[in-house]
N, C-alpha and C. Protein backbone atom coordinates (compact mmCIF):
# COMPACT_ATOMS: atom_id res chain seq x y z
N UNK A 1 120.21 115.06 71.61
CA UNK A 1 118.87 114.46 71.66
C UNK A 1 118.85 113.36 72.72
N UNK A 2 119.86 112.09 73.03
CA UNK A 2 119.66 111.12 74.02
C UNK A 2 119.84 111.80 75.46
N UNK A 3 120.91 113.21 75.48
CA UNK A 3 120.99 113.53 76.57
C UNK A 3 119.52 114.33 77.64
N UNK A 4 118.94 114.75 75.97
CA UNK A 4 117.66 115.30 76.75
C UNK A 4 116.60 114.39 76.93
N UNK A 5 116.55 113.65 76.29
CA UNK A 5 115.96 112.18 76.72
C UNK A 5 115.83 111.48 77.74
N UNK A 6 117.26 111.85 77.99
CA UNK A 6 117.99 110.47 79.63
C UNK A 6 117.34 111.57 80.58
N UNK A 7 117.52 113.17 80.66
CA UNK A 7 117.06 113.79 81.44
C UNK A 7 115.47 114.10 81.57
N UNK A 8 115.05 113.39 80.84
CA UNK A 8 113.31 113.40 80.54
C UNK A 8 113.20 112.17 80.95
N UNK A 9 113.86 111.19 81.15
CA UNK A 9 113.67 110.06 81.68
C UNK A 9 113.52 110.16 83.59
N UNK A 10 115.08 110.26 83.43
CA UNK A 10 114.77 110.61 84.65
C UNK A 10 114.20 111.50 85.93
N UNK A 11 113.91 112.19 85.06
CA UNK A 11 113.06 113.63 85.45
C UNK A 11 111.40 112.62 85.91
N UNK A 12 111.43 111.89 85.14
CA UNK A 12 109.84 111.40 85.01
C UNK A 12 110.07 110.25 86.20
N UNK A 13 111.15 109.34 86.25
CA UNK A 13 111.35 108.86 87.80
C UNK A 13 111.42 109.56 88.71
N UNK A 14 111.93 110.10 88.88
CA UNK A 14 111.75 111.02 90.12
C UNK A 14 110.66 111.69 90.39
N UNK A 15 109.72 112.38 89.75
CA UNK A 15 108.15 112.40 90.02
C UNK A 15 107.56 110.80 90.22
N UNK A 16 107.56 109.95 89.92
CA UNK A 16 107.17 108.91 89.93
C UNK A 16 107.27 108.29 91.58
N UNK A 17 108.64 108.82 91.70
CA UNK A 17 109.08 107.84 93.22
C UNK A 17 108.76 108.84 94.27
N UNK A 18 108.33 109.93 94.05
CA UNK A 18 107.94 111.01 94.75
C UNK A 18 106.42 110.81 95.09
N UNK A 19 105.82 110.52 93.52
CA UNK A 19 104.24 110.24 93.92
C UNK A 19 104.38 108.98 94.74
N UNK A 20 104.79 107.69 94.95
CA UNK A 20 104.93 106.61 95.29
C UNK A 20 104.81 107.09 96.67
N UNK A 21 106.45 107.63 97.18
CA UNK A 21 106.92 108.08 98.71
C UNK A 21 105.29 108.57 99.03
N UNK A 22 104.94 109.60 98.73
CA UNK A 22 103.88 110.15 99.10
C UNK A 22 102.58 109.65 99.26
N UNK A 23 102.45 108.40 98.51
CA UNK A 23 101.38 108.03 98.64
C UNK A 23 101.28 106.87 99.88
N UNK A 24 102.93 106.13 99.83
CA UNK A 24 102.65 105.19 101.02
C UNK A 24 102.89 106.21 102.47
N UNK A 25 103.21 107.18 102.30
CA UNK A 25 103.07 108.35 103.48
C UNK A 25 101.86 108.65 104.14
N UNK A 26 101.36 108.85 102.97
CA UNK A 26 99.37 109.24 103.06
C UNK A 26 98.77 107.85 103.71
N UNK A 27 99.11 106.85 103.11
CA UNK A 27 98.62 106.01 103.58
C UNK A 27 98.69 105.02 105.04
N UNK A 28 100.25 105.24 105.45
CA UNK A 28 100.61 104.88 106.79
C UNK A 28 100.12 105.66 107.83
N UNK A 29 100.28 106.98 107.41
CA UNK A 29 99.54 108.14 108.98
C UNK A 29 98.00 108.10 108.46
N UNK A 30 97.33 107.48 107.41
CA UNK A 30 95.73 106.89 107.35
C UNK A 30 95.56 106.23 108.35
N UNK A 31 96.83 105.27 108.36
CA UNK A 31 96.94 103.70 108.76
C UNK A 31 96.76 104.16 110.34
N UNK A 32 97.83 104.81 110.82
CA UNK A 32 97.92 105.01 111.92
C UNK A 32 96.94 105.78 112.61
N UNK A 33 96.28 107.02 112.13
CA UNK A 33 95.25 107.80 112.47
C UNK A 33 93.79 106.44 112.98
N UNK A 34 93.79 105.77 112.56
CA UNK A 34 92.54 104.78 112.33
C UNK A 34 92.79 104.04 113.74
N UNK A 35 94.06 103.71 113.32
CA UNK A 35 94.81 102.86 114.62
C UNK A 35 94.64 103.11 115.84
N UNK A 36 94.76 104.72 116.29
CA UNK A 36 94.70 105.21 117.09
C UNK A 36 92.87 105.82 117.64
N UNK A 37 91.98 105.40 116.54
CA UNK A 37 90.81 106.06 117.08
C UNK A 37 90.52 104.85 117.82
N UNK A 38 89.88 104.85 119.02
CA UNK A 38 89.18 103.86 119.71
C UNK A 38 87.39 103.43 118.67
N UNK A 39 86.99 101.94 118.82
CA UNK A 39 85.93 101.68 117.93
C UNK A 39 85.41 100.93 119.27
């Protein structure tokens, strides 16, 4: 039972730091796309 636990744990970090990675990803080539349009 703790072992499937620890692996439900960490199973759920790793989606977690995945959504994270991905989102400051999305958000830097936002960053940069913007950067790059002339206003």
């Amino acid at each position: 039972m703790r072992n499937s636990q620890s692996a439900l744990g960490s199973s759920g970090m790793w989606n977690w730091t995945c959504s994270v990675f991905s989102a400051i990803t999305a958000a830097s080539s936002l960053a940069s796309g913007s950067l790059h349009i002339p206003s």
